[in-house]
N, C-alpha and C. Protein backbone atom coordinates (compact mmCIF):
# COMPACT_ATOMS: atom_id res chain seq x y z
N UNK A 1 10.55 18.52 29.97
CA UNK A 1 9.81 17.29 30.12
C UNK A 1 8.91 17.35 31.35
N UNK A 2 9.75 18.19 32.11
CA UNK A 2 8.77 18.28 34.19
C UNK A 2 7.13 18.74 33.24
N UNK A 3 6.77 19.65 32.67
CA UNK A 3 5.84 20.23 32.38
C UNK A 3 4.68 19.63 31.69
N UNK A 4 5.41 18.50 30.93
CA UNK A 4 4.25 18.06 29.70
C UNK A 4 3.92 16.53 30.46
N UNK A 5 4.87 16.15 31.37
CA UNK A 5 4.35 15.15 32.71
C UNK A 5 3.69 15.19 33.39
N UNK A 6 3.21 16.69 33.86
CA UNK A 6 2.23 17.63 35.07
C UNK A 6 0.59 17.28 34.26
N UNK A 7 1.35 17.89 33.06
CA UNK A 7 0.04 17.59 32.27
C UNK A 7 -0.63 16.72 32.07
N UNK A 8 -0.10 15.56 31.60
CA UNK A 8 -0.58 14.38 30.98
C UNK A 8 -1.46 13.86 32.21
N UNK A 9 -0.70 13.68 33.55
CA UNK A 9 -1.14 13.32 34.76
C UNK A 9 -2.82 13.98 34.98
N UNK A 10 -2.46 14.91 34.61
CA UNK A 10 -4.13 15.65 34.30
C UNK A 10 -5.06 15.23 33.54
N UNK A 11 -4.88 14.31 32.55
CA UNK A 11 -5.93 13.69 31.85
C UNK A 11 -6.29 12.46 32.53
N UNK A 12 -7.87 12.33 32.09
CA UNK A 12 -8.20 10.85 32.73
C UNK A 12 -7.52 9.67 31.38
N UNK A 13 -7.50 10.32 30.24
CA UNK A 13 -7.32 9.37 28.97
C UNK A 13 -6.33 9.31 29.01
N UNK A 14 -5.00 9.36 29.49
CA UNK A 14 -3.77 9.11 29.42
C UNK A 14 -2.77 9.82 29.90
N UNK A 15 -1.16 8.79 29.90
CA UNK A 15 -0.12 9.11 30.08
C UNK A 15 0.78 9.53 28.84
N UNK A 16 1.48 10.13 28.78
CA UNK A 16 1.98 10.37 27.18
C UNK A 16 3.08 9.18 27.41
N UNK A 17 3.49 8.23 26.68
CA UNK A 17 3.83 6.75 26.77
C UNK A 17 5.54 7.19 26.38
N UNK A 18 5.82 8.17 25.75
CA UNK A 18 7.66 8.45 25.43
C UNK A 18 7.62 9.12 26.31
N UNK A 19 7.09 10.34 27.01
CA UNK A 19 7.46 10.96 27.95
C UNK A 19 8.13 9.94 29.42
N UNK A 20 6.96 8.77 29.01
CA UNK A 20 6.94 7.92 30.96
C UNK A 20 8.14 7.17 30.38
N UNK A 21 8.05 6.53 29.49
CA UNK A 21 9.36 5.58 28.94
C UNK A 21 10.58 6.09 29.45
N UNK A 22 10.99 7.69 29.40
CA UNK A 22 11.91 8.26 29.88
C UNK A 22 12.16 8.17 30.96
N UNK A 23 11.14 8.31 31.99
CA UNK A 23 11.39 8.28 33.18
C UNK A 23 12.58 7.36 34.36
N UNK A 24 13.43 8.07 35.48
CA UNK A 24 14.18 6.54 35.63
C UNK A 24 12.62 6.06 36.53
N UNK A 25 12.83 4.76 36.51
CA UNK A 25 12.39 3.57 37.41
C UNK A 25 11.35 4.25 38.66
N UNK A 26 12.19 5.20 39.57
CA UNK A 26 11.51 5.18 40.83
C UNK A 26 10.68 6.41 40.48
N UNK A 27 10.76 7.46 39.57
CA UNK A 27 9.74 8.62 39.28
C UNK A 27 8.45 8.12 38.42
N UNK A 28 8.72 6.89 37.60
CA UNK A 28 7.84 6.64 36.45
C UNK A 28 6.94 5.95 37.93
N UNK A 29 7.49 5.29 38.95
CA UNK A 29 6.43 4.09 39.77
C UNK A 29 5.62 5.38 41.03
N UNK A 30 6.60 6.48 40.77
CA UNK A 30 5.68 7.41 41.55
C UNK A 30 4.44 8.55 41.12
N UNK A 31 4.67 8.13 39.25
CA UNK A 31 3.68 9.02 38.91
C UNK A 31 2.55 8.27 38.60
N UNK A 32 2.71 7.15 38.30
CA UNK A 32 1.97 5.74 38.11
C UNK A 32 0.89 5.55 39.12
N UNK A 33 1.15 5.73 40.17
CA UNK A 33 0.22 5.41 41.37
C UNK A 33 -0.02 7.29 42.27
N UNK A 34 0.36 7.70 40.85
CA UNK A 34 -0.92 9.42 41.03
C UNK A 34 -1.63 9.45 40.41
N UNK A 35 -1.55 9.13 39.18
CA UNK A 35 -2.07 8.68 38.31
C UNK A 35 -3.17 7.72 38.21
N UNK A 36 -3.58 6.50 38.88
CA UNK A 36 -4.28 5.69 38.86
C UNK A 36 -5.14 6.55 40.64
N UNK A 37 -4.47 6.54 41.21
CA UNK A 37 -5.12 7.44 42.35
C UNK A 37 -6.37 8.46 42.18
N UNK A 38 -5.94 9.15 41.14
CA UNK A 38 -6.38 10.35 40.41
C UNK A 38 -7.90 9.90 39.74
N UNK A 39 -7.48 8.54 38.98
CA UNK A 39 -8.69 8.31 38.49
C UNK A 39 -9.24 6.90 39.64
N UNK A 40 -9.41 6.88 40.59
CA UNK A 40 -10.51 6.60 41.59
C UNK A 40 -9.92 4.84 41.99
N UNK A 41 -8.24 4.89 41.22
CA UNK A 41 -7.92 3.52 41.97
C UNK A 41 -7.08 3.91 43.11
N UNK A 42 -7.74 3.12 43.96
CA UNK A 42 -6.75 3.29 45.36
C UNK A 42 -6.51 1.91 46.41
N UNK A 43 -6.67 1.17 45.62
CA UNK A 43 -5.87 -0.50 46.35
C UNK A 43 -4.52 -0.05 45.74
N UNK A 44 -3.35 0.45 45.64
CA UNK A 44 -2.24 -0.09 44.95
C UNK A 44 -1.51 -0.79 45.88
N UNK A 45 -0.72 -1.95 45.59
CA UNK A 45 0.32 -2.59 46.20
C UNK A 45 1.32 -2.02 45.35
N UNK A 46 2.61 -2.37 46.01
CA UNK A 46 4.17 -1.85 45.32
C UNK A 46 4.31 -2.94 44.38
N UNK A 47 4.03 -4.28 44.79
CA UNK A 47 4.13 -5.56 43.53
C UNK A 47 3.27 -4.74 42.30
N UNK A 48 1.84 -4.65 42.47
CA UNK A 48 1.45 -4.25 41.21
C UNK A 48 1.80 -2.80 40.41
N UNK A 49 2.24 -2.13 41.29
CA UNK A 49 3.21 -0.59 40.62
C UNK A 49 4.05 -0.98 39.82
N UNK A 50 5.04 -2.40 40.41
CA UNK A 50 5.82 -2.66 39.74
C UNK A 50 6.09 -3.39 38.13
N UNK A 51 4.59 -3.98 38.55
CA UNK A 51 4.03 -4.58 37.24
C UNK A 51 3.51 -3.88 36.39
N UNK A 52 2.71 -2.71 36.36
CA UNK A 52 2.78 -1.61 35.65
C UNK A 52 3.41 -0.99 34.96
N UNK A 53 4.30 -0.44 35.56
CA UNK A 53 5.56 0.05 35.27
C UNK A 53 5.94 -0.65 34.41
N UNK A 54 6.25 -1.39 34.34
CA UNK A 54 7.26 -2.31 33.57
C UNK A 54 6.02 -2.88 32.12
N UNK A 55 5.43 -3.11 32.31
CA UNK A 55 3.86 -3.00 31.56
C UNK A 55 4.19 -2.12 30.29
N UNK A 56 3.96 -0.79 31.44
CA UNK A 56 4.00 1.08 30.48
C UNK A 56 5.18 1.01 29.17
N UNK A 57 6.81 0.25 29.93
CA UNK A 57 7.79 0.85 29.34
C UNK A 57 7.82 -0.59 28.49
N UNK A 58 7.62 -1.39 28.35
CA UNK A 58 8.25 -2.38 27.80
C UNK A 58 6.87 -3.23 26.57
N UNK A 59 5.62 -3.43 26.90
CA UNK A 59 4.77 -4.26 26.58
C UNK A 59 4.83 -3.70 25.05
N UNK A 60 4.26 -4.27 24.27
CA UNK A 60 3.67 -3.87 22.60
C UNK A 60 2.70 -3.03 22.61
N UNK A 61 2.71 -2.11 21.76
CA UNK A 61 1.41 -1.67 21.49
C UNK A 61 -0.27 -2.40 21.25
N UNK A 62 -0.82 -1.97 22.02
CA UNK A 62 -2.37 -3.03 21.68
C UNK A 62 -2.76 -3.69 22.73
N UNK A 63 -1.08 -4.12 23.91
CA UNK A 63 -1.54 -4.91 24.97
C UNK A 63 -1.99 -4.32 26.21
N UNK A 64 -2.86 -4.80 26.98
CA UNK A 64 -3.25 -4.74 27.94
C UNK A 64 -2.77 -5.72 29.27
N UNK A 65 -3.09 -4.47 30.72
CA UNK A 65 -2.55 -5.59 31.75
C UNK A 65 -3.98 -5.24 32.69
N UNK A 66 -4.12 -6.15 33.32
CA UNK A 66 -5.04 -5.98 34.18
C UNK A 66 -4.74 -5.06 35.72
N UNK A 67 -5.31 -3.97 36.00
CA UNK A 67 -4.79 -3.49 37.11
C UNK A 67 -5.63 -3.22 38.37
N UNK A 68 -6.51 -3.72 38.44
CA UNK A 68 -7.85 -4.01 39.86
C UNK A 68 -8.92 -3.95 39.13
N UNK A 69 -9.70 -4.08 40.08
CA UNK A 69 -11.16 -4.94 39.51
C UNK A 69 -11.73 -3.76 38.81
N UNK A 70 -12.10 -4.52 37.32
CA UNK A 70 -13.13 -3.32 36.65
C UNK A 70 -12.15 -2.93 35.50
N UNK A 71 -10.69 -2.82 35.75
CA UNK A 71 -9.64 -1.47 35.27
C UNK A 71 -8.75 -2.57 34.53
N UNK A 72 -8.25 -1.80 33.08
CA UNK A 72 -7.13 -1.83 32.74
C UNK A 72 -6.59 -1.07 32.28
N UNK A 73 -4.94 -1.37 32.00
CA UNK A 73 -4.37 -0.37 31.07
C UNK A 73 -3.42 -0.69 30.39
N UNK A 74 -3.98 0.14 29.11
CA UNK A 74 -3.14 -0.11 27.21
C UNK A 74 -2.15 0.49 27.04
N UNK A 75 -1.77 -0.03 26.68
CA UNK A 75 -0.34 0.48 25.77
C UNK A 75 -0.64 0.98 24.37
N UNK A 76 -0.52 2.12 24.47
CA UNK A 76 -1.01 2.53 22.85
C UNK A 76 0.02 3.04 22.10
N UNK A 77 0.18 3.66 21.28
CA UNK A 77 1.16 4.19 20.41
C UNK A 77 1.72 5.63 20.87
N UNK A 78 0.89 6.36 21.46
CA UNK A 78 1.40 7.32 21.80
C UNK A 78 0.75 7.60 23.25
N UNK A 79 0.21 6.73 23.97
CA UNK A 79 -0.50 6.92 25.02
C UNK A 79 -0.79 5.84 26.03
N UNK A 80 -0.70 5.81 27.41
CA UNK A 80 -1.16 5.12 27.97
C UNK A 80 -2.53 5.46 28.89
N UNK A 81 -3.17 4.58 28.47
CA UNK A 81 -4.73 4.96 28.57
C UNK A 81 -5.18 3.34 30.07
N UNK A 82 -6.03 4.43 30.75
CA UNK A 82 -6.89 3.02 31.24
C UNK A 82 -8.74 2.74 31.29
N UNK A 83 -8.90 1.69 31.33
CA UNK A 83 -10.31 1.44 30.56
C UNK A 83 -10.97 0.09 31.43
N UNK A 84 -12.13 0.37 31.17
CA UNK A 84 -12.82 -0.33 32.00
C UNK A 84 -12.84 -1.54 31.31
N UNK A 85 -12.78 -3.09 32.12
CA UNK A 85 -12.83 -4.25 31.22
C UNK A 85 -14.37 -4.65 30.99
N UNK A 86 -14.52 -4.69 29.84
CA UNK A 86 -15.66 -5.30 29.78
C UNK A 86 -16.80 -6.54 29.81
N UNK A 87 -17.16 -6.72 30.28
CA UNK A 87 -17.78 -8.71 30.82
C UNK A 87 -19.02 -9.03 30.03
């Protein structure tokens, strides 16, 4: 699982969403905010990691959470993706 986590982290289009589901608690909130780092967010607070997180493993497919200005991120079926909101 270490390997196909390294990876995913490498895409801008996503997290693989069963891989992070697996994760316990404090590795999923530390790849989460490499992850968003990675792609050019860098306000994180620990409140909103936490809201994420919990976002990633739990929300429906389709939904979205808002995660700083401009950004969100989906819950998809096999992916967690983030995307610019549109106005």
């Amino acid at each position: 699982m270490r390997m196909s986590i390294r990876q995913d982290a490498n895409y801008r289009q996503g997290l693989r969403r069963s891989s992070f589901i697996l994760l316990p608690h404090a590795v999923a909130r530390e790849l989460m905010a490499s992850w968003l780092r990675r792609n050019g967010i860098t306000e994180l607070t620990s409140k909103l990691l936490e809201r994420l997180v919990q976002a990633a493993k739990t929300f429906p497919i389709g939904q979205s959470v808002h995660v700083s200005k401009g950004w969100k991120l989906t819950v998809g079926k096999r992916y967690l993706a983030l995307g610019r909101i549109e106005r």
